[in-house]
Structure formats: structure tokens, C-alpha cells
N, C-alpha and C. Protein backbone atom coordinates (compact mmCIF):
# COMPACT_ATOMS: atom_id res chain seq x y z
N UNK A 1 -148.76 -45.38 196.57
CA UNK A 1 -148.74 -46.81 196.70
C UNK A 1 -150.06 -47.22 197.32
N UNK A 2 -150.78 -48.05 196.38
CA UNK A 2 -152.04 -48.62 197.20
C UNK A 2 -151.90 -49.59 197.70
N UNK A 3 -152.91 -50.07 198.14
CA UNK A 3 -152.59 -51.41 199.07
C UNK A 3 -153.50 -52.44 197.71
N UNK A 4 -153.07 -53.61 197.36
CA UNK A 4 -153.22 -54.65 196.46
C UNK A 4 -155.01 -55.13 195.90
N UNK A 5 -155.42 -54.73 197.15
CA UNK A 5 -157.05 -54.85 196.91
C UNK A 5 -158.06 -54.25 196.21
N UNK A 6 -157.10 -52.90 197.07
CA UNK A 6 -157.77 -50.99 195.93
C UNK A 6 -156.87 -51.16 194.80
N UNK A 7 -155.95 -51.80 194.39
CA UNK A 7 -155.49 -51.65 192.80
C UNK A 7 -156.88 -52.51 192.33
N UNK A 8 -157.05 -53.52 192.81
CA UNK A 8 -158.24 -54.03 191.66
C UNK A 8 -159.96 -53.78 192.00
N UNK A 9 -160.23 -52.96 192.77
CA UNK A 9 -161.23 -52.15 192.72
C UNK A 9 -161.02 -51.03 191.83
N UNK A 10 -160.04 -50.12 191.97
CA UNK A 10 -159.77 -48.89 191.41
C UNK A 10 -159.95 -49.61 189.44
N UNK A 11 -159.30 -50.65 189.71
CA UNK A 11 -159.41 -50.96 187.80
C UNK A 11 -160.06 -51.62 187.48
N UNK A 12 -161.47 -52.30 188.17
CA UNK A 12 -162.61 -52.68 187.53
C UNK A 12 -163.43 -51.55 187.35
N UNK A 13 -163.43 -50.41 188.22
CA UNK A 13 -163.99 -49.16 187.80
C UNK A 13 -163.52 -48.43 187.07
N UNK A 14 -162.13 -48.31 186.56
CA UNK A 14 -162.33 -47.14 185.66
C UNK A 14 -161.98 -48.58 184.17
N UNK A 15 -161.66 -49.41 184.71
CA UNK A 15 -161.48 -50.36 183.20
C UNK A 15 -160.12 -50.15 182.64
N UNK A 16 -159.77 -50.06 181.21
CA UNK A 16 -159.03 -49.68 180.71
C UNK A 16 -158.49 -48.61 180.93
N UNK A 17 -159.36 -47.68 181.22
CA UNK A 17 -158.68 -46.19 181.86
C UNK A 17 -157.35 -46.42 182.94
N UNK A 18 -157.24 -47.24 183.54
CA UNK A 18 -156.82 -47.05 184.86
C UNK A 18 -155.50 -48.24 184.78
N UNK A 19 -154.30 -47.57 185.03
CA UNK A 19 -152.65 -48.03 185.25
C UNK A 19 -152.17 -48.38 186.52
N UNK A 20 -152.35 -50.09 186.83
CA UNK A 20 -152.43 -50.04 188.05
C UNK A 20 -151.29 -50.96 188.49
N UNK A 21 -150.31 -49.97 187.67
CA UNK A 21 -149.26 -50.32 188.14
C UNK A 21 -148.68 -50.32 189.93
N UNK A 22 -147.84 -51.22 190.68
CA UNK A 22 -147.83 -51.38 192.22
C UNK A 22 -146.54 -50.86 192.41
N UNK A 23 -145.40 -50.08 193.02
CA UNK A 23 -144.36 -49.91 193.70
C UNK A 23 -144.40 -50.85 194.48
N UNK A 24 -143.68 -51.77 194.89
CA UNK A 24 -143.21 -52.31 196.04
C UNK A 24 -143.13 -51.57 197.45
N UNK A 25 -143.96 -51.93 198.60
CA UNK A 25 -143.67 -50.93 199.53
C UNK A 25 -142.06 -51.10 200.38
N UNK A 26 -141.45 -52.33 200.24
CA UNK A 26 -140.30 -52.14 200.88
C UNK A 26 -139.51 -51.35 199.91
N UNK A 27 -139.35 -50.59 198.78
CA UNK A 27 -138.62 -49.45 198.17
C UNK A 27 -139.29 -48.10 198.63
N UNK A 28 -140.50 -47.63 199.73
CA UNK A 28 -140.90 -46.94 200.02
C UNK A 28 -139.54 -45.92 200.46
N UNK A 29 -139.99 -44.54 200.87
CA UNK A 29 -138.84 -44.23 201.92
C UNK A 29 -139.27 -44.17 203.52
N UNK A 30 -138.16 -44.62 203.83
CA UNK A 30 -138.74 -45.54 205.51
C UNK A 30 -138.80 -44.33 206.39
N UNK A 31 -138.52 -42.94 205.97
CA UNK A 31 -139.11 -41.53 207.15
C UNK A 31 -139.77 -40.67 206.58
N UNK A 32 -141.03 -41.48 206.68
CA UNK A 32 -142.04 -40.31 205.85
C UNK A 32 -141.99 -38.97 206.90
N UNK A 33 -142.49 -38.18 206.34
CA UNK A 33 -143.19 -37.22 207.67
C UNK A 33 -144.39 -37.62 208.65
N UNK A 34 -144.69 -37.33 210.07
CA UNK A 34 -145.02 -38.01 211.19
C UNK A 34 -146.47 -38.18 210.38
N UNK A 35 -147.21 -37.68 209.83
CA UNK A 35 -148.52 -38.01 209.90
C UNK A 35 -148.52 -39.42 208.71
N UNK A 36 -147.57 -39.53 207.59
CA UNK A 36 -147.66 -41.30 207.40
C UNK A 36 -147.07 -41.68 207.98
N UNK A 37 -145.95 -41.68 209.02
CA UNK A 37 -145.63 -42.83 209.83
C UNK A 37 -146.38 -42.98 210.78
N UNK A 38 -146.98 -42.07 211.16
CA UNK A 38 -148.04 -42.21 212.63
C UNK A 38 -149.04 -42.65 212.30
N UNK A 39 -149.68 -42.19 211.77
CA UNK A 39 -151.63 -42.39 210.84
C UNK A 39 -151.71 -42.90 209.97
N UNK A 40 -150.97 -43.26 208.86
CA UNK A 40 -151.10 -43.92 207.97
C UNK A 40 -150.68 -45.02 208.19
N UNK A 41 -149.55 -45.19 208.71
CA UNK A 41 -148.42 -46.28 208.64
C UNK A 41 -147.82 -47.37 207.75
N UNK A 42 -148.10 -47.03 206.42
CA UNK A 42 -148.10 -48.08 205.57
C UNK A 42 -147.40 -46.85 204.22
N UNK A 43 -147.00 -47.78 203.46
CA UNK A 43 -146.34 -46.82 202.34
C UNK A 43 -147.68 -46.80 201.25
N UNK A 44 -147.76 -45.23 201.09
CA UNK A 44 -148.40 -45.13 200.29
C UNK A 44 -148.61 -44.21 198.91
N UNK A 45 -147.64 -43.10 199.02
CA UNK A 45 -147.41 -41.87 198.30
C UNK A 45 -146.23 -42.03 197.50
N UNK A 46 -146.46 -42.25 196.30
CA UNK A 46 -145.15 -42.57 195.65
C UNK A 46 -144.26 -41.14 195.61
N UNK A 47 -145.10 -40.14 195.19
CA UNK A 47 -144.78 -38.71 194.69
C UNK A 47 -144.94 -37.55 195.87
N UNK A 48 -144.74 -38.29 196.93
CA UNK A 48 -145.01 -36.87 198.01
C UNK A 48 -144.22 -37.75 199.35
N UNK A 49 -144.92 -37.94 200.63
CA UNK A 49 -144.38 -38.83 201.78
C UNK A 49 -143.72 -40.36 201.56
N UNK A 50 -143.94 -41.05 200.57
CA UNK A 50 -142.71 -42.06 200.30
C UNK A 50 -141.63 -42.32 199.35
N UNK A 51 -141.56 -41.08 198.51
CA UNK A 51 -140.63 -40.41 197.45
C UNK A 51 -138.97 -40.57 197.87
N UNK A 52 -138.35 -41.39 197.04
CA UNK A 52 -137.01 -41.86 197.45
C UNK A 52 -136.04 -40.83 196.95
N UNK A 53 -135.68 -39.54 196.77
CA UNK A 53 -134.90 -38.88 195.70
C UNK A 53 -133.80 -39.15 195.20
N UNK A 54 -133.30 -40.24 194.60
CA UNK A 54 -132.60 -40.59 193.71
C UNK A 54 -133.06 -41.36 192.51
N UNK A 55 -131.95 -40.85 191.94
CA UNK A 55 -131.57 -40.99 190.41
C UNK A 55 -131.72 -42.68 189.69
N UNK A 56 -133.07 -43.45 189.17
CA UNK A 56 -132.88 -44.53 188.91
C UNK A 56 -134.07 -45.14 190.21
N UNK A 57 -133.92 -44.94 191.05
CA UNK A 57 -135.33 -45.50 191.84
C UNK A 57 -136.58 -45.42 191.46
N UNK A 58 -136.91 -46.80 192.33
CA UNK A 58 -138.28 -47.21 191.64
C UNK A 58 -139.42 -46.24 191.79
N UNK A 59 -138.88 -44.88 192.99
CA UNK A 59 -140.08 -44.19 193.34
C UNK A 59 -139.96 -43.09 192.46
N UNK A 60 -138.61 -43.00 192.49
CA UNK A 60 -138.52 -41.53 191.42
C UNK A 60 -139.14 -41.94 189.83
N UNK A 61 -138.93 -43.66 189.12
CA UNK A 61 -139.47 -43.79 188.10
C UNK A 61 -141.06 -43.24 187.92
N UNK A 62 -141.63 -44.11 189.07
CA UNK A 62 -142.61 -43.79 189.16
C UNK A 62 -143.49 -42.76 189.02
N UNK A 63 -142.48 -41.59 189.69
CA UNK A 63 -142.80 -40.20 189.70
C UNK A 63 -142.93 -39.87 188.65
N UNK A 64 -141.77 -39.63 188.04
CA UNK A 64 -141.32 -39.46 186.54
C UNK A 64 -142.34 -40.17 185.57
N UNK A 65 -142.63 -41.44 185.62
CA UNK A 65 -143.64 -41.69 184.33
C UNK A 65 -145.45 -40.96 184.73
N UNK A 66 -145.87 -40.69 186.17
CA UNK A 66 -146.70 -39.85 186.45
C UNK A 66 -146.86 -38.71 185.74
N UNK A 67 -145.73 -38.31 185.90
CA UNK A 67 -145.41 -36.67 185.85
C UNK A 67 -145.78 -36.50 184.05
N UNK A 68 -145.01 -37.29 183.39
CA UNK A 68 -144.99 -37.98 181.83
C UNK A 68 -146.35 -38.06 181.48
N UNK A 69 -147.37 -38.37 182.13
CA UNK A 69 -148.57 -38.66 181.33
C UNK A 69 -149.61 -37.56 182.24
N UNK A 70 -149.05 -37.12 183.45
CA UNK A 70 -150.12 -35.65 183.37
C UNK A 70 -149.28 -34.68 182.18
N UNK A 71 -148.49 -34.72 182.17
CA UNK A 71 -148.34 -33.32 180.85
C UNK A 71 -148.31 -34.26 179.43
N UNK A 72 -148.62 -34.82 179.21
CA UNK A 72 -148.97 -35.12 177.75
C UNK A 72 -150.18 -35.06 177.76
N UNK A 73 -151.26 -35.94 178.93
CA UNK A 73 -152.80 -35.50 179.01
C UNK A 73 -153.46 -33.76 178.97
N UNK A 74 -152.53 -32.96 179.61
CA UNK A 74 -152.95 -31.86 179.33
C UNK A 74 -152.33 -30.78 178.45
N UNK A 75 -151.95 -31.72 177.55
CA UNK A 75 -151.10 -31.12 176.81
C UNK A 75 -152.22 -31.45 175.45
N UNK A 76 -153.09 -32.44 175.19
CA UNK A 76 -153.96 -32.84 174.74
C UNK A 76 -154.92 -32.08 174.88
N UNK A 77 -155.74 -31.08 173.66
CA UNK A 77 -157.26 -30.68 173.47
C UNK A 77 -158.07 -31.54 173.03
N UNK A 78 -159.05 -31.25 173.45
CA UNK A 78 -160.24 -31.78 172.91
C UNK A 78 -160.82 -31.25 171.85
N UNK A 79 -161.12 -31.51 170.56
CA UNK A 79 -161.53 -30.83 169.46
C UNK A 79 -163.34 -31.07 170.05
């Protein structure tokens, strides 16, 4: 989860390349482990420290359509 500013830095640089799609941070999960609740303090990891594990959540979608386009990208050669 980025914070709203770096989504539109991150996608004037890569352009079209770049899916900048937002999670909502109040669907975060609210006990990360101490170093994002302490140091980070903000939701930011869809797929690791703010990962909701259930079935149908917005974090697990998230995960899941991630997960979906690293293995089709490297599932892709380059001729």
C-alpha cells in the first residue's frame, strides 16, 4: 500500500507500465509485526505485514492478482 502521492510519481515514471491500483488502508491488517507498527506506522504491504488472510478480502485480492501477473510475466520469453 502506497501512500497516494507515490502512486502518481511511481506512474508518471514508468507510464503505462505501471498498475496503480490503491488498497484502502483502513482494510489493512491492524497487527502488523512491531517494525510496521512501530517504524513504519502506516499500512503499507499488501502481500507481507498488512496481508488480511481471508478468503474474498481486499488484501488477499490484491495478493492474488500480484501473484497472477508475476507468473504470467515470467512465464513469458522473450524471443
Amino acid at each position: 500500500m502506497v501512500q497516494q502521492p507515490a502512486v502518481h510519481g511511481l506512474s508518471r515514471a514508468a507510464r503505462s507500465a505501471f498498475d496503480g491500483r490503491v488498497v484502502k488502508a483502513e482494510t489493512a491488517n491492524t497487527n502488523p509485526p512491531p517494525f510496521f507498527r512501530d517504524v513504519v506506522g502506516c499500512a503499507h504491504s499488501v502481500v507481507t505485514a498488512h496481508l488480511v488472510d481471508q478468503d474474498g478480502h481486499p488484501t488477499m485480492q490484491a495478493r492474488d492478482e500480484i501473484i497472477a501477473f508475476l507468473a504470467e510475466r515470467l512465464r513469458t520469453r522473450p524471443e
